[in-house]
N, C-alpha and C. Protein backbone atom coordinates (compact mmCIF):
# COMPACT_ATOMS: atom_id res chain seq x y z
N UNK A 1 100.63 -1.09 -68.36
CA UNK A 1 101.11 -0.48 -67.14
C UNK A 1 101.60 -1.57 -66.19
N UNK A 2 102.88 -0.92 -65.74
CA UNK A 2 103.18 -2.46 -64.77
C UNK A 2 102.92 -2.09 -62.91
N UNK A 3 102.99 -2.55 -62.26
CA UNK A 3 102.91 -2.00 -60.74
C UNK A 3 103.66 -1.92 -60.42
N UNK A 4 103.95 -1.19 -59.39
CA UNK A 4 105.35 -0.93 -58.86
C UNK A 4 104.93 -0.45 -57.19
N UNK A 5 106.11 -1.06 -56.20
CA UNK A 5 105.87 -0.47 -54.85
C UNK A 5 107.37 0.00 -55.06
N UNK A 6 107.81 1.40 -54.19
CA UNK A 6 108.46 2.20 -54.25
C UNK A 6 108.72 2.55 -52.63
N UNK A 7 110.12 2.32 -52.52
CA UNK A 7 110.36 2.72 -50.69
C UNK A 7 110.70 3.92 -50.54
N UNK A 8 110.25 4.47 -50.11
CA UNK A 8 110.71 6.29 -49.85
C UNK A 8 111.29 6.58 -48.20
N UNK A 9 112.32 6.32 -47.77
CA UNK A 9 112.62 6.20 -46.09
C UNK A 9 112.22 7.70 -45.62
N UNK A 10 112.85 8.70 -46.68
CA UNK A 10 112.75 10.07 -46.13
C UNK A 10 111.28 10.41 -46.01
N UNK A 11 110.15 9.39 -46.49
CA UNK A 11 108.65 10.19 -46.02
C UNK A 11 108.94 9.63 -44.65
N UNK A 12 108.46 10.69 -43.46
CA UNK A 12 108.12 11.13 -41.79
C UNK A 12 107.00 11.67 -41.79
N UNK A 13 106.39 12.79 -42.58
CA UNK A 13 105.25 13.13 -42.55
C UNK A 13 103.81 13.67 -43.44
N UNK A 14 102.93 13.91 -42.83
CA UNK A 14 101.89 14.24 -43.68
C UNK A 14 102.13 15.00 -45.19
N UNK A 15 103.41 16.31 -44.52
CA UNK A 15 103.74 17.71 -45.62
C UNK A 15 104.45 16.40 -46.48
N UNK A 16 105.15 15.35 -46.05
CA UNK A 16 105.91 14.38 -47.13
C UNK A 16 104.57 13.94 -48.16
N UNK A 17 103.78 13.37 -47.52
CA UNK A 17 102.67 12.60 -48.49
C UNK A 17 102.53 13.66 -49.55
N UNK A 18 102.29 14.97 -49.04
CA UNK A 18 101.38 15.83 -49.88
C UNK A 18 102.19 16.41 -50.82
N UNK A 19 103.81 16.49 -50.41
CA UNK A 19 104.70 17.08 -51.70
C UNK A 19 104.70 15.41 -52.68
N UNK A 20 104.53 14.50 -52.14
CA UNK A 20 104.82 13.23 -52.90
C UNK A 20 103.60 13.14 -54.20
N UNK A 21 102.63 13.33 -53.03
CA UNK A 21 101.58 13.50 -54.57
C UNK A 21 100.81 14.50 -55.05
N UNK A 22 101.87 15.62 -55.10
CA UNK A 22 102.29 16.69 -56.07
C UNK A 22 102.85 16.02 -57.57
N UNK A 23 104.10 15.21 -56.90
CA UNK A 23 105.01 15.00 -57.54
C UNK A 23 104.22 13.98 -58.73
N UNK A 24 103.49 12.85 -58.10
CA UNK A 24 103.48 11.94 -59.50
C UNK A 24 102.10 12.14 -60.48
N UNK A 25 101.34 13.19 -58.94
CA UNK A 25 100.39 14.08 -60.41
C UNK A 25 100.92 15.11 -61.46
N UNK A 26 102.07 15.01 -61.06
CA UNK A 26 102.75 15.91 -62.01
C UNK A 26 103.75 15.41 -63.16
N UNK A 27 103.93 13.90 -63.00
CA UNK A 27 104.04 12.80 -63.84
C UNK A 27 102.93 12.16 -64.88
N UNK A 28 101.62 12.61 -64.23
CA UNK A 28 100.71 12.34 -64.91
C UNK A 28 99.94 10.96 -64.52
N UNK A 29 100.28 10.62 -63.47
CA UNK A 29 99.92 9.13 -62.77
C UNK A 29 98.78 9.30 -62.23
N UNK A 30 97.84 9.01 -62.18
CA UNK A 30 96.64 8.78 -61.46
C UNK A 30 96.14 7.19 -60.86
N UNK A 31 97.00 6.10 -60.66
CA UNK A 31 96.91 5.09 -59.95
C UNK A 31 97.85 5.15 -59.33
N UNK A 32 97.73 5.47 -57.89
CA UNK A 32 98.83 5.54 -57.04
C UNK A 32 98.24 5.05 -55.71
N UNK A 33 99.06 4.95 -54.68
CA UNK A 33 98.73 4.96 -53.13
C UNK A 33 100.25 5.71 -52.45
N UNK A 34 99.83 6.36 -51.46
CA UNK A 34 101.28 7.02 -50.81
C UNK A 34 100.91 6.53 -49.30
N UNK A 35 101.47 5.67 -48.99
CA UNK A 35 101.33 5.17 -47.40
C UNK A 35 102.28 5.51 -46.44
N UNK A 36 101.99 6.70 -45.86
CA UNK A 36 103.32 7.00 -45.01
C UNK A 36 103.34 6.26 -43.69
N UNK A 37 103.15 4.99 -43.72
CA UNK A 37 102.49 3.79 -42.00
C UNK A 37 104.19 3.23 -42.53
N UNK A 38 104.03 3.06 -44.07
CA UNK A 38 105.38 1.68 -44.06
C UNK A 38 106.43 2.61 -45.50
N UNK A 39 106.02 4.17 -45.24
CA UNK A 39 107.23 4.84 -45.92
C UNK A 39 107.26 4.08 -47.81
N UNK A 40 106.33 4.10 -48.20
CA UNK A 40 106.09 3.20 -49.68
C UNK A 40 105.11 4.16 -50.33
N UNK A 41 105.15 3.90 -51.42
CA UNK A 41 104.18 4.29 -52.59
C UNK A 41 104.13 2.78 -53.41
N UNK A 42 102.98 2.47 -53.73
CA UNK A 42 102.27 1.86 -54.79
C UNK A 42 101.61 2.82 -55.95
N UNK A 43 102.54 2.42 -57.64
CA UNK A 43 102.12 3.17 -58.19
C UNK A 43 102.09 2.17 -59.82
N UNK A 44 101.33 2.43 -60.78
CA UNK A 44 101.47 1.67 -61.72
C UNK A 44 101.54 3.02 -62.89
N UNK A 45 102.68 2.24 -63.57
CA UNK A 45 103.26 3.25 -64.34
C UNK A 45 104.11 2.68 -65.49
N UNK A 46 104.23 3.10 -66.69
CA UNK A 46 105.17 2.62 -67.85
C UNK A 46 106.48 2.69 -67.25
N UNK A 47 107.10 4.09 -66.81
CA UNK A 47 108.65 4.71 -66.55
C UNK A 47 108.53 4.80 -65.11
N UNK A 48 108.92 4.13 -64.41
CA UNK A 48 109.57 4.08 -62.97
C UNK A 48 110.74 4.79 -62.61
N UNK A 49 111.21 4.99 -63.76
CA UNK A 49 112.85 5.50 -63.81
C UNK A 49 112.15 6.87 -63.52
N UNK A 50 111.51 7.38 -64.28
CA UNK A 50 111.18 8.81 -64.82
C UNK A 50 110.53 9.24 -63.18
N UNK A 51 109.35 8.23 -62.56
CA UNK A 51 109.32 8.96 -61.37
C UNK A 51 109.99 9.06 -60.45
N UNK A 52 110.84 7.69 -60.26
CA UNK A 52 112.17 7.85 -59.10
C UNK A 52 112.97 9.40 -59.36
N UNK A 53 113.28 9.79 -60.71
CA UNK A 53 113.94 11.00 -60.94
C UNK A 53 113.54 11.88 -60.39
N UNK A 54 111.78 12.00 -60.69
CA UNK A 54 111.03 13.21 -60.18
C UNK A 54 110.97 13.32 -58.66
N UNK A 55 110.84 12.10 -58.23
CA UNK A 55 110.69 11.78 -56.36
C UNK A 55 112.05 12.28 -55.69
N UNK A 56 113.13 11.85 -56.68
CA UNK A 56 114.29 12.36 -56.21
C UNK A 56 114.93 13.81 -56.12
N UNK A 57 114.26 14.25 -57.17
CA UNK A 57 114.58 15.84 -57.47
C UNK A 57 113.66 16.43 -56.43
N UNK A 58 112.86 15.89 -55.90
CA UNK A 58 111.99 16.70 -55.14
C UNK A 58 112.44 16.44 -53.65
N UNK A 59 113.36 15.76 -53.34
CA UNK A 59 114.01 15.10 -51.90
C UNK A 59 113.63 13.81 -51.73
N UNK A 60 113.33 13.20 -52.11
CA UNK A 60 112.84 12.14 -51.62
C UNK A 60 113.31 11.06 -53.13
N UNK A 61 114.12 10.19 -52.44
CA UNK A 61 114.77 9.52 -52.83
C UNK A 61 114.66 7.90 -52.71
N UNK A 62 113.94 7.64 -53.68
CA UNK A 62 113.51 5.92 -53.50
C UNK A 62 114.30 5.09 -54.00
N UNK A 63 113.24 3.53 -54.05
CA UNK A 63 113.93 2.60 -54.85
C UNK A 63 112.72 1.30 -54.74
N UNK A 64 112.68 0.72 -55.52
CA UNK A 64 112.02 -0.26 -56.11
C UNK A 64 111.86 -1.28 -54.97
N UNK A 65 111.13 -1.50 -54.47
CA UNK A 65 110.95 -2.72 -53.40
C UNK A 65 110.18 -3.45 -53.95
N UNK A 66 108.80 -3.74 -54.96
CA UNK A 66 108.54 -4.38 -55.56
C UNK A 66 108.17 -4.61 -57.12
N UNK A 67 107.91 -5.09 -57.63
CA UNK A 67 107.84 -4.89 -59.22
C UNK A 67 108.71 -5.08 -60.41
N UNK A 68 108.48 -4.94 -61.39
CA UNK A 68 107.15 -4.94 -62.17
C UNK A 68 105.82 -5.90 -61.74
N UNK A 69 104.90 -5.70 -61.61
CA UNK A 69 103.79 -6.66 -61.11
C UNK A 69 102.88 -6.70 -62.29
């Protein structure tokens, strides 16, 4: 599994956190963090691609700020 921090600008609020981790329990991820202070997710994961897709299909539209770690 590699780490990954993930910038999400469109999280503003709480209902954001909570559709967000909908989303990557629904990827199947269970090491995550969703910090809506600095709009990021920390998540360690094989396919990054696969959750950016899912984050994106769901509105929220990222991109890689750090990683692979």
């Amino acid at each position: 599994m590699s780490r990954y921090v993930l910038s999400l600008p469109d999280m503003t609020c709480h209902h954001c956190v909570s559709r967000i981790t909908k989303v990557l329990e629904g990827e199947g991820l269970t090491a995550y963090r969703v910090l809506l202070e600095g709009k990021t997710v920390e998540i360690e994961t094989e396919d990054v691609d696969a959750v950016l897709r899912s984050l994106d299909d769901a509105g929220y539209p990222g991109t890689i700020q750090e990683g692979p770690a």
